[in-house]
C-alpha atoms as a PDB file:
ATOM      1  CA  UNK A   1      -0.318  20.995 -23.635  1.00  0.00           C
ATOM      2  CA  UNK A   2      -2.115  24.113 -22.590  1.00  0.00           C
ATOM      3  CA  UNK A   3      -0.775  26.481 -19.898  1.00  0.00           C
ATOM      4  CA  UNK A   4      -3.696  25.238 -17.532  1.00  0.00           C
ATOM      5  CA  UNK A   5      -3.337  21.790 -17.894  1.00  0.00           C
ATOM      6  CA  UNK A   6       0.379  22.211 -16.820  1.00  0.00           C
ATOM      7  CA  UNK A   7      -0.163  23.998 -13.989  1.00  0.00           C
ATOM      8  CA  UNK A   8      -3.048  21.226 -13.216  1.00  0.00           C
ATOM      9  CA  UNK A   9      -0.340  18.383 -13.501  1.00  0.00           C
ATOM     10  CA  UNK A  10       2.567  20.197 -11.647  1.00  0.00           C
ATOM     11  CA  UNK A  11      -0.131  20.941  -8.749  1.00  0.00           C
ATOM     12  CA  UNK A  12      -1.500  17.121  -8.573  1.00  0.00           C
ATOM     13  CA  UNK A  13       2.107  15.951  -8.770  1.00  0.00           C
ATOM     14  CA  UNK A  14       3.327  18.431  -6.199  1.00  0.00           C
ATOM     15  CA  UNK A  15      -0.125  17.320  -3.940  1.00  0.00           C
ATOM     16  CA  UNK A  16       0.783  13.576  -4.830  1.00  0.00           C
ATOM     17  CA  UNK A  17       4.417  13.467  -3.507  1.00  0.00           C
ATOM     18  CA  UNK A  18       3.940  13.505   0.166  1.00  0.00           C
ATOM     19  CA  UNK A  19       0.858  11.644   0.078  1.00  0.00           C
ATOM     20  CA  UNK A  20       2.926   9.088  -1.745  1.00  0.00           C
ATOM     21  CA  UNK A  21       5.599   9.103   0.877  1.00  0.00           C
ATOM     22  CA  UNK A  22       2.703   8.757   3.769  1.00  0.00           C
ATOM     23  CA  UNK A  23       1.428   5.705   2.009  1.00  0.00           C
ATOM     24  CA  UNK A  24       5.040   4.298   2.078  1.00  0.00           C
ATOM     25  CA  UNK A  25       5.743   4.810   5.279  1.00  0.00           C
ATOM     26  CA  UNK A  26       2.142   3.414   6.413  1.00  0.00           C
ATOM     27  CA  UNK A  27       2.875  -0.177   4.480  1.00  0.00           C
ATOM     28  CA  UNK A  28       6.341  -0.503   5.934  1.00  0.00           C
ATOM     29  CA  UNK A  29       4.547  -0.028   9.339  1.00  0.00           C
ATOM     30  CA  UNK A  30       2.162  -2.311   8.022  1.00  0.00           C
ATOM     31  CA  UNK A  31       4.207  -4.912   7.450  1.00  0.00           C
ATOM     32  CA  UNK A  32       6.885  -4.504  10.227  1.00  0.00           C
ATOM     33  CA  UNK A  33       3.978  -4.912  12.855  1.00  0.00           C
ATOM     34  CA  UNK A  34       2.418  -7.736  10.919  1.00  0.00           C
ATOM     35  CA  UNK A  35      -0.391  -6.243  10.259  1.00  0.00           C
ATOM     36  CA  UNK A  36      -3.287  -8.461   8.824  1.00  0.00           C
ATOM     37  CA  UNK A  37      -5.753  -6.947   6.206  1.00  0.00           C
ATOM     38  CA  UNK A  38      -8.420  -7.371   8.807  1.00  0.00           C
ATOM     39  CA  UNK A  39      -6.263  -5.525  11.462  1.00  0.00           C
ATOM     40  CA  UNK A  40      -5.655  -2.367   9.408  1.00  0.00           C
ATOM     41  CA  UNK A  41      -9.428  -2.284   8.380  1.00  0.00           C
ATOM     42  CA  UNK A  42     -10.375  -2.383  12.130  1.00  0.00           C
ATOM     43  CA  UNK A  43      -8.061   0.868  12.139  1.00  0.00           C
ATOM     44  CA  UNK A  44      -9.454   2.736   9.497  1.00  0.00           C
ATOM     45  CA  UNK A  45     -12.834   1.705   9.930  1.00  0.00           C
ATOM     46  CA  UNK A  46     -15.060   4.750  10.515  1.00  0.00           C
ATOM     47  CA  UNK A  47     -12.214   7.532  10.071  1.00  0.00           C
ATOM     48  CA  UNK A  48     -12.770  10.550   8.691  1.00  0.00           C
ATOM     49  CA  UNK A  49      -9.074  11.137   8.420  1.00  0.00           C
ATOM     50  CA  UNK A  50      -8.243   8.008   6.421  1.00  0.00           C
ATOM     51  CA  UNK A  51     -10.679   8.890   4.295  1.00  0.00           C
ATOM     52  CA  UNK A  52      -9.701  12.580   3.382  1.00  0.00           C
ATOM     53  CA  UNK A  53      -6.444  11.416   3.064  1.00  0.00           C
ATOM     54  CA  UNK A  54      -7.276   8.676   0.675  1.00  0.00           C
ATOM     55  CA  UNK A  55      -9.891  10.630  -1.196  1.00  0.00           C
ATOM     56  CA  UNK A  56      -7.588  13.156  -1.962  1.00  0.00           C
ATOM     57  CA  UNK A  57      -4.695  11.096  -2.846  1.00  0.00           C
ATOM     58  CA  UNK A  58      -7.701   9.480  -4.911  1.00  0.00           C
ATOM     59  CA  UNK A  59      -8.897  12.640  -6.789  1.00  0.00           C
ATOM     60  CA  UNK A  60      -5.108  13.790  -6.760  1.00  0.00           C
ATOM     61  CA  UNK A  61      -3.984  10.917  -9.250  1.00  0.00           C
ATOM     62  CA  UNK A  62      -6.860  10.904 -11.122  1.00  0.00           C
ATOM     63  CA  UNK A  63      -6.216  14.260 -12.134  1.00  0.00           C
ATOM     64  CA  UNK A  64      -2.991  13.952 -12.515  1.00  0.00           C
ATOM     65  CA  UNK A  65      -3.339  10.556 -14.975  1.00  0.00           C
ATOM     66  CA  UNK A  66      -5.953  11.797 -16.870  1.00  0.00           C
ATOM     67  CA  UNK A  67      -3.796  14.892 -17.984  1.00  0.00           C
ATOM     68  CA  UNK A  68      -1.038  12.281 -18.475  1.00  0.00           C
ATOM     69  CA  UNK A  69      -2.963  10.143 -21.027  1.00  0.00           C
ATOM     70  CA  UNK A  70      -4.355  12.592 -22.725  1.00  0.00           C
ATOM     71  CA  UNK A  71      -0.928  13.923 -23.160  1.00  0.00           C
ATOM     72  CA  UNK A  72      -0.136  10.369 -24.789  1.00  0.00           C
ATOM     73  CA  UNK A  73      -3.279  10.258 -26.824  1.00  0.00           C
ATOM     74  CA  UNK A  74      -2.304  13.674 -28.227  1.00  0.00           C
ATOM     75  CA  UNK A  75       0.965  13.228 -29.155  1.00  0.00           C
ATOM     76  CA  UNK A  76       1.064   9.253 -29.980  1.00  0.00           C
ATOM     77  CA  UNK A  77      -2.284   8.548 -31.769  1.00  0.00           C
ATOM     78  CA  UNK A  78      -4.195   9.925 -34.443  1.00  0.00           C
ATOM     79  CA  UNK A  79      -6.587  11.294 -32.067  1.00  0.00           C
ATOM     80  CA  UNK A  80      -7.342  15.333 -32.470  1.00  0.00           C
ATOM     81  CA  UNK A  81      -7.171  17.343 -29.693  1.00  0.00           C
ATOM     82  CA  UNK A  82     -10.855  17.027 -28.800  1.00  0.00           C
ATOM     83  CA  UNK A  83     -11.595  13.267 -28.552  1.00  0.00           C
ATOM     84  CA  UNK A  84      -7.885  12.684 -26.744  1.00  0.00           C
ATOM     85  CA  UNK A  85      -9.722  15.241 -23.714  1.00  0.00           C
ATOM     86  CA  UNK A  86     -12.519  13.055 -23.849  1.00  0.00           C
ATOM     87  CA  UNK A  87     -11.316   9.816 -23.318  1.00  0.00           C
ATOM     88  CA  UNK A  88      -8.738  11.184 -20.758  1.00  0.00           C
ATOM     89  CA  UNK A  89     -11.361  12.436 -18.916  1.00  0.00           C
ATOM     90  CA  UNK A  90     -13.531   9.182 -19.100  1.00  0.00           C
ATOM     91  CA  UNK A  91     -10.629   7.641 -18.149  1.00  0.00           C
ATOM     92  CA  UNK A  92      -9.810  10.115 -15.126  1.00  0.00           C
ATOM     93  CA  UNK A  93     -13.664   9.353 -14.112  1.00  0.00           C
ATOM     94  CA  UNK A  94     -12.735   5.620 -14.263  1.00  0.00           C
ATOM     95  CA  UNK A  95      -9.757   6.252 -11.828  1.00  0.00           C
ATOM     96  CA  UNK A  96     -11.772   8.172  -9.341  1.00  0.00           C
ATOM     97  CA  UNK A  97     -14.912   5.820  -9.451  1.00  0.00           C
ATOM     98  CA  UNK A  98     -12.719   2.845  -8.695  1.00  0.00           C
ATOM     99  CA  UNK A  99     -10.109   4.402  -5.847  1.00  0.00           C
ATOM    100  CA  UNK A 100     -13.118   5.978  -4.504  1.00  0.00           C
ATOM    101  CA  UNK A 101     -15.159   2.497  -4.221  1.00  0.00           C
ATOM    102  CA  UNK A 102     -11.639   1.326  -2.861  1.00  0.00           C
ATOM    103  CA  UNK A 103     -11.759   4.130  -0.230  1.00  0.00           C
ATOM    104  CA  UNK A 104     -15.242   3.488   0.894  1.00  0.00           C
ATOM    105  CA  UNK A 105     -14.787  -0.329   1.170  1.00  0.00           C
ATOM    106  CA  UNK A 106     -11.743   0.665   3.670  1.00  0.00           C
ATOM    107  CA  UNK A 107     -13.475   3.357   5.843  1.00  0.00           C
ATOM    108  CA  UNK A 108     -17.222   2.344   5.688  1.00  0.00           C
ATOM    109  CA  UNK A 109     -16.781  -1.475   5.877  1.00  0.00           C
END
């Protein structure tokens, strides 16, 4: 792995962390106050804040798992160097598409 893509994974992982732990925290919540799936969209309905903080958690992992697999790809699979990037950053795209569809469906609903 190349010097940039290193720093690039230690960064997302280092962004990830406490966004991780905020998530945590938010379903324990969740679920200690009962909270109904139509109840917690009736929160974040409309917020600008849940949806910076779940975009970049979004973008975060995405950039983080794309580096990952094409880590794998590299080192496990016949694949050169090139096409590995590719389809690590196809699936990266993949990632962000869907958890950003997920994010909108949450805030703009």
């Amino acid at each position: 792995m190349n010097v940039r893509l290193y720093i690039w994974q230690r960064a997302t992982a280092a962004l990830m962390a406490p966004l991780v732990l905020g998530h945590i925290v938010l379903i324990f919540y969740a679920t200690r106050q009962g909270l109904t799936a139509a109840d917690i969209l009736s929160r974040t309905r409309g917020s600008i804040v849940w949806a910076a903080y779940y975009g970049l958690f979004v973008a975060a992992v995405s950039i983080h798992a794309g580096i990952g697999v094409r880590n794998i790809l590299v080192e496990w699979s016949p694949l050169t160097d090139r096409r590995a990037g590719q389809l690590a950053v196809a699936f990266g795209i993949v990632l962000a598409a869907l958890g950003l569809r997920a994010v909108a469906a949450a805030v703009l609903s």
